[in-house]
Protein backbone atom coordinates (compact mmCIF):
# COMPACT_ATOMS: atom_id res chain seq x y z
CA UNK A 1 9.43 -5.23 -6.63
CA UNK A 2 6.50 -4.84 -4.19
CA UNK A 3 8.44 -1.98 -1.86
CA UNK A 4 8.76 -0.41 -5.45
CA UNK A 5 4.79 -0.61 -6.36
CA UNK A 6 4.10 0.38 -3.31
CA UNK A 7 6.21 3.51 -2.73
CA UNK A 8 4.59 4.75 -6.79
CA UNK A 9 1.05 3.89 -5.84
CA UNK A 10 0.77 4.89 -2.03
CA UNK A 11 3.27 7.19 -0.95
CA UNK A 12 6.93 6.98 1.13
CA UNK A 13 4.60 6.73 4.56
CA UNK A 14 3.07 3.71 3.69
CA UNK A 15 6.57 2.08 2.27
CA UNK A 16 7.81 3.09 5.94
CA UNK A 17 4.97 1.37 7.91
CA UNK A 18 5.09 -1.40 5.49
CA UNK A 19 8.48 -2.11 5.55
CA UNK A 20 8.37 -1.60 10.06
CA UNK A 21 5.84 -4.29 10.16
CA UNK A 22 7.92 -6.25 7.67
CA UNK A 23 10.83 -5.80 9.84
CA UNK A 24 8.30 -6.38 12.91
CA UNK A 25 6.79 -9.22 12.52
CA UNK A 26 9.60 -10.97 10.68
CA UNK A 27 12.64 -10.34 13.27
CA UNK A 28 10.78 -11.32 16.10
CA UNK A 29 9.33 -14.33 17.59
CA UNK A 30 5.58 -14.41 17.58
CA UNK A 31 3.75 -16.91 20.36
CA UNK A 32 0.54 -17.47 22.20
CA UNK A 33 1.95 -19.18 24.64
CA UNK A 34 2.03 -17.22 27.73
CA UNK A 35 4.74 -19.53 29.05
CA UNK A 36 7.38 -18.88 26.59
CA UNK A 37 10.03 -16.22 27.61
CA UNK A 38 9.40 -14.01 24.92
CA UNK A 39 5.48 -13.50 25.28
CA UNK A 40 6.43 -9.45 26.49
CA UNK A 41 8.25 -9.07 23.12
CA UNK A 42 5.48 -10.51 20.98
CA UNK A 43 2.59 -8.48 22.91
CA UNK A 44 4.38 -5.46 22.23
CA UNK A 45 4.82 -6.12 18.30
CA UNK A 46 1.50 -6.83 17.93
CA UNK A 47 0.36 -3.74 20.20
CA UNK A 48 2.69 -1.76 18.07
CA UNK A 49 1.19 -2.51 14.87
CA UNK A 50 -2.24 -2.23 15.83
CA UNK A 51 -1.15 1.16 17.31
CA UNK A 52 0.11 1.68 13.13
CA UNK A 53 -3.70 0.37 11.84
CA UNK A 54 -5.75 2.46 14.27
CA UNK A 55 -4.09 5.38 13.65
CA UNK A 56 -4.10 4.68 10.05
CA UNK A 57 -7.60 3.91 10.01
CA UNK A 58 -8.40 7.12 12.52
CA UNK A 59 -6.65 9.64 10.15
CA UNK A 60 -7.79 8.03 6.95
CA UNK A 61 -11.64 8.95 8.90
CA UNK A 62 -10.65 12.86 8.97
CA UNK A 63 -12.64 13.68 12.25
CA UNK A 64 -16.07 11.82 10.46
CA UNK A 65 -17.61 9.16 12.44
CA UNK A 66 -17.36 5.69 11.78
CA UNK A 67 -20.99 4.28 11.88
CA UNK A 68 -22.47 7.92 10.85
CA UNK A 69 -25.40 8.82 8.86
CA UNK A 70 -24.88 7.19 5.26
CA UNK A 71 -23.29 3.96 6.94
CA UNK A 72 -26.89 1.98 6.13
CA UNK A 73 -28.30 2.02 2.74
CA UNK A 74 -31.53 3.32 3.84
CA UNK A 75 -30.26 6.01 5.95
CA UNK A 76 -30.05 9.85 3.82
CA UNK A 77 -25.97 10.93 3.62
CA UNK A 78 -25.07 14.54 5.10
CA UNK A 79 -23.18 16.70 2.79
């Protein structure tokens, strides 16, 4: 039901990334321990989907700066 709400409201895109880091984070084994055997394969899923975010969050942006004019309420916005 939620892959369905999500493909009407936000698009096929974000029912692709959602359903990667589904697959991601679900399939493999996530530690902290730097001892454990697997430590390479959790780095990388978790470098992978904050690859997804930033990008996400970088494109969402559309070439404006992040802490630009209009980012403080006393500061005047630029059209």
């Amino acid at each position: 039901m939620s892959v369905v709400v999500v493909l009407v409201q936000f698009g096929l895109l974000a029912m692709i990334v959602s359903q990667f880091v589904f697959q991601v984070t679900s399939l493999v084994p996530i530690t902290f321990d730097l001892s454990a055997p697997y430590i390479s394969s959790s780095y990388l899923c978790f470098g992978a989907v904050i690859v997804l975010a930033a990008y996400g969050f970088h494109t969402a942006m559309a070439g404006r700066p992040v802490f630009g004019a209009g980012f403080l309420p006393d500061e005047p916005a630029r059209p």
